[in-house]
C-alpha atoms as a PDB file:
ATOM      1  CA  UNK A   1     159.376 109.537 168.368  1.00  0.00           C
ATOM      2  CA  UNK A   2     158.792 112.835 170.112  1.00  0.00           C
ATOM      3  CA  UNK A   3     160.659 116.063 170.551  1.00  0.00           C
ATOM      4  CA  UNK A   4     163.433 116.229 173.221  1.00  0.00           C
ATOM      5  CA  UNK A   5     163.203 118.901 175.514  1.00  0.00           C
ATOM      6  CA  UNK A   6     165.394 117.461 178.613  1.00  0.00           C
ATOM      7  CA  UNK A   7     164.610 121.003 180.562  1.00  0.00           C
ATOM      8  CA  UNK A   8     160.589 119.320 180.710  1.00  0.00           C
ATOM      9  CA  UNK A   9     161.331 116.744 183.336  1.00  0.00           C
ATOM     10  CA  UNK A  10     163.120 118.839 186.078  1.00  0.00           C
ATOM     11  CA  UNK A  11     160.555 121.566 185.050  1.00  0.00           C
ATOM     12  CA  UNK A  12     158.075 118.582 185.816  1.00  0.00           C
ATOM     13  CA  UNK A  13     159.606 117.997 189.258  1.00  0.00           C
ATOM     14  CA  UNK A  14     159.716 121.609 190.372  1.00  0.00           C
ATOM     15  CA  UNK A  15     156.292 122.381 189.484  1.00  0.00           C
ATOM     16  CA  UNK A  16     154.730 119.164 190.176  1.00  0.00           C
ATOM     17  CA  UNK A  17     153.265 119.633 186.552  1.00  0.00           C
ATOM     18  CA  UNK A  18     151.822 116.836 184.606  1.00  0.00           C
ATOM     19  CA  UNK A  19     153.084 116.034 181.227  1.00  0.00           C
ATOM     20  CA  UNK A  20     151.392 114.453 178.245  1.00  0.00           C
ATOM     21  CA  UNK A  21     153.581 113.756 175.329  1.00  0.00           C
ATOM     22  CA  UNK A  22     151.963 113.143 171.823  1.00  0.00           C
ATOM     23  CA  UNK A  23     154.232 111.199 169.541  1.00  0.00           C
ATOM     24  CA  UNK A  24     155.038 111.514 165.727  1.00  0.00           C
ATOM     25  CA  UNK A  25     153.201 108.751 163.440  1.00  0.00           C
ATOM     26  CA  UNK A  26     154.911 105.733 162.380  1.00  0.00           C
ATOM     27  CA  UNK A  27     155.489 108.136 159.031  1.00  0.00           C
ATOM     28  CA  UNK A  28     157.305 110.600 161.300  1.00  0.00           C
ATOM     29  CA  UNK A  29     153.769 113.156 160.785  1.00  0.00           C
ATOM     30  CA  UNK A  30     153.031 115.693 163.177  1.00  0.00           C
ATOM     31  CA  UNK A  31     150.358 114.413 165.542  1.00  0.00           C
ATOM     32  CA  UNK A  32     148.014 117.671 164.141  1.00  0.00           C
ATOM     33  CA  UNK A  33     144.706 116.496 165.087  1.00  0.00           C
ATOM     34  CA  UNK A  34     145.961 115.042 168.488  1.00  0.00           C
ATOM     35  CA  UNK A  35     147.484 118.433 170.045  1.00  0.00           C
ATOM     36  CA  UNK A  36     144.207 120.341 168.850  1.00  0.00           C
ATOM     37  CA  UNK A  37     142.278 117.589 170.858  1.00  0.00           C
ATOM     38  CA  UNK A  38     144.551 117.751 173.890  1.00  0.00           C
ATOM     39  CA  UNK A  39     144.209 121.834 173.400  1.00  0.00           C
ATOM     40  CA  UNK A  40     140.809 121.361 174.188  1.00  0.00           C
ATOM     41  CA  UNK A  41     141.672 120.587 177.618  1.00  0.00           C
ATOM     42  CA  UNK A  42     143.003 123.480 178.301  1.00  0.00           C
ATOM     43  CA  UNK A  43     146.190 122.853 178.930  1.00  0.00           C
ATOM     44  CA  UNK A  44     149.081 125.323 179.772  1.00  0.00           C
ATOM     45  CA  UNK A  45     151.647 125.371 177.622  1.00  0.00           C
ATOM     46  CA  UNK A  46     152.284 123.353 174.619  1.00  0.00           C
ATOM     47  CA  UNK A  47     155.958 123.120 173.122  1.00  0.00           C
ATOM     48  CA  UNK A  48     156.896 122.562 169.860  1.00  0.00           C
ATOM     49  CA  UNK A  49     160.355 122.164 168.270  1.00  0.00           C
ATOM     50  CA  UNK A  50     160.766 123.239 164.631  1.00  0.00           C
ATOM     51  CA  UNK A  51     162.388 121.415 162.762  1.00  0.00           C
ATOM     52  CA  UNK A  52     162.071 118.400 165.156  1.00  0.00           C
ATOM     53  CA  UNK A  53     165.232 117.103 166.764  1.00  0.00           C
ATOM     54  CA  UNK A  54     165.689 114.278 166.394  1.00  0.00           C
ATOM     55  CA  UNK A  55     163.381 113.568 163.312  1.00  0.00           C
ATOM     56  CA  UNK A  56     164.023 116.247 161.462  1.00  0.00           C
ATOM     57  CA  UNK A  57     160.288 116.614 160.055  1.00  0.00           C
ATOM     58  CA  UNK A  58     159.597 120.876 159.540  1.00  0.00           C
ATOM     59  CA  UNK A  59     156.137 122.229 161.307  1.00  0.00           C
ATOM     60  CA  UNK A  60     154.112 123.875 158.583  1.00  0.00           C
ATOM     61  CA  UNK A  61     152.364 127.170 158.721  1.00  0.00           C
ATOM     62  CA  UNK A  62     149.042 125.756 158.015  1.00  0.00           C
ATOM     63  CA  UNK A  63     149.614 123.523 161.090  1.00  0.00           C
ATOM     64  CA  UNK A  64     150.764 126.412 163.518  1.00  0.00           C
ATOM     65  CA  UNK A  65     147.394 128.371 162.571  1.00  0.00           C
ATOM     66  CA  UNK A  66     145.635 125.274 163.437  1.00  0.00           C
ATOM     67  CA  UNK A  67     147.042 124.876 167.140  1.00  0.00           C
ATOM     68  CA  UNK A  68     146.665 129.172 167.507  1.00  0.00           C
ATOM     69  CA  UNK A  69     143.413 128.811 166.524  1.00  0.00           C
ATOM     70  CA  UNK A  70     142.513 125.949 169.295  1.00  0.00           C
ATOM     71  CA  UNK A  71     145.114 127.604 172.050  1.00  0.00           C
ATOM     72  CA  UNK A  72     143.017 129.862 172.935  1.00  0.00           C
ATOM     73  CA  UNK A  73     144.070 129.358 176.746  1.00  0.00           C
ATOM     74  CA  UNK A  74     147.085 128.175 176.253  1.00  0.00           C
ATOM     75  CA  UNK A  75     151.193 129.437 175.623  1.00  0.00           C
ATOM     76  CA  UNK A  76     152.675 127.994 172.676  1.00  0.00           C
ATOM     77  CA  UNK A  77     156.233 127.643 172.650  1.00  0.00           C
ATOM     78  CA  UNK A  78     157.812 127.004 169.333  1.00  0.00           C
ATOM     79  CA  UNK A  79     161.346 126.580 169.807  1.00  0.00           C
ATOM     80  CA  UNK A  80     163.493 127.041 166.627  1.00  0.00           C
ATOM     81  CA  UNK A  81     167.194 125.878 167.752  1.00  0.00           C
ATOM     82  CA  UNK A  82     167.693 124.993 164.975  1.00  0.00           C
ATOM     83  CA  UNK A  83     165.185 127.521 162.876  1.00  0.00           C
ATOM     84  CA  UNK A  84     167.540 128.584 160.164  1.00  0.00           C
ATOM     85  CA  UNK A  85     167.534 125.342 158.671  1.00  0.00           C
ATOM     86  CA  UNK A  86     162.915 125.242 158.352  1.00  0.00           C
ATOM     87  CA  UNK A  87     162.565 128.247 156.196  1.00  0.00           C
ATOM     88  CA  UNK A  88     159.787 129.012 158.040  1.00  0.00           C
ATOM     89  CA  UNK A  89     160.425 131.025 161.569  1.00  0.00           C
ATOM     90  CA  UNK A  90     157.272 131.706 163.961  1.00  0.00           C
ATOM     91  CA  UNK A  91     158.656 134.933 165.300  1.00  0.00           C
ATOM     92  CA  UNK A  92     156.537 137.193 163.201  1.00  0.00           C
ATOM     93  CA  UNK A  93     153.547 135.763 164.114  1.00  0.00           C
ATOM     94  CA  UNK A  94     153.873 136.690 168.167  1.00  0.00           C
ATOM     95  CA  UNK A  95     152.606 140.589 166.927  1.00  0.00           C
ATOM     96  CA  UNK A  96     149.567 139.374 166.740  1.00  0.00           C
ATOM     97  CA  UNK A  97     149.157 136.001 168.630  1.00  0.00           C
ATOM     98  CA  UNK A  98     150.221 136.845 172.196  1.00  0.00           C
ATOM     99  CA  UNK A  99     150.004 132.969 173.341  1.00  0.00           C
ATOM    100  CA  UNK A 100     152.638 132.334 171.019  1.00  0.00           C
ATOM    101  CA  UNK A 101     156.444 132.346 172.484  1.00  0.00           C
ATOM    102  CA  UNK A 102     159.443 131.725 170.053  1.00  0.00           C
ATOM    103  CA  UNK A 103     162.567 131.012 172.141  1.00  0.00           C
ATOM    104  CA  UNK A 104     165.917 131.576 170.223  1.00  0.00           C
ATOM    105  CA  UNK A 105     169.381 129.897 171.595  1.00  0.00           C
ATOM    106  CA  UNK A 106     172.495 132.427 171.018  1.00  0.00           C
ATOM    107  CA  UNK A 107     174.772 128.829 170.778  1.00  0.00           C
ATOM    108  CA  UNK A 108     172.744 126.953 168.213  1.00  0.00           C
ATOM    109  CA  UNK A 109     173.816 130.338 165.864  1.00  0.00           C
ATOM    110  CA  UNK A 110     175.617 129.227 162.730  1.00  0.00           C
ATOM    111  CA  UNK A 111     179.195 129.788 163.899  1.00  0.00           C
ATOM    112  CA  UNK A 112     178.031 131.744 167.199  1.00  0.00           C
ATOM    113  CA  UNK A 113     179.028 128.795 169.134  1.00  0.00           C
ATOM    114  CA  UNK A 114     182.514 128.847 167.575  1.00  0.00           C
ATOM    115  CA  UNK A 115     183.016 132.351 168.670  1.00  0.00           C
ATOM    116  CA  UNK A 116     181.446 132.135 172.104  1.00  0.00           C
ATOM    117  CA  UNK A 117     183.670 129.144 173.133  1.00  0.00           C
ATOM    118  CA  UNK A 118     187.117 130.565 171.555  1.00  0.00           C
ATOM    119  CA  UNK A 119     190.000 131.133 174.321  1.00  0.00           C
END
């Protein structure tokens, strides 16, 4: 199981960008130790969807310092659609980790979408 971002592929395609994609365990665990090793290579940008969609499964902070710590060359993109359901939000943390990006969607609101689609 991984994280869906279906923006990645056309993103692939216009950029000609390769894409490795590290999958949850068979317990639905974060791959942890994986993305630090593919960090290692340099890579990018890494994204990251908290909680996971479709899984579910919440990122933790102790894992987030982990991959800041190894992204040392590297954007980090923690995308919290659906953030106000973790109880944990990454936002503060881009004061003082500039590698770390923390998109928020306007229509994944609770009851924004309502009021942006209304006649």
């Amino acid at each position: 199981m991984r994280a869906h971002f279906p923006d990645v592929p056309l993103l692939r395609e216009i950029y000609a960008a390769r894409i490795s994609v590290l999958r949850y365990g068979s317990e639905m665990e974060f791959p942890l130790a994986d993305v630090v090793a593919a960090l290692r290579k340099k890579p990018r940008v890494v994204f990251i969807a908290n909680p996971n969609n479709p899984t579910g499964t919440l990122f933790q902070k102790e894992e987030l310092l982990r991959i800041l710590k190894a992204a040392t060359h590297t954007a980090v993109v923690m995308d919290e659609a659906y953030g106000e359901f973790s109880g944990f939000s990454a936002m503060p943390w881009i004061y003082k980790n500039p590698q770390l990006f923390v998109p928020k969607r306007f229509r994944k609101s609770p009851g924004l979408q309502l009021c942006a689609s209304a006649p």
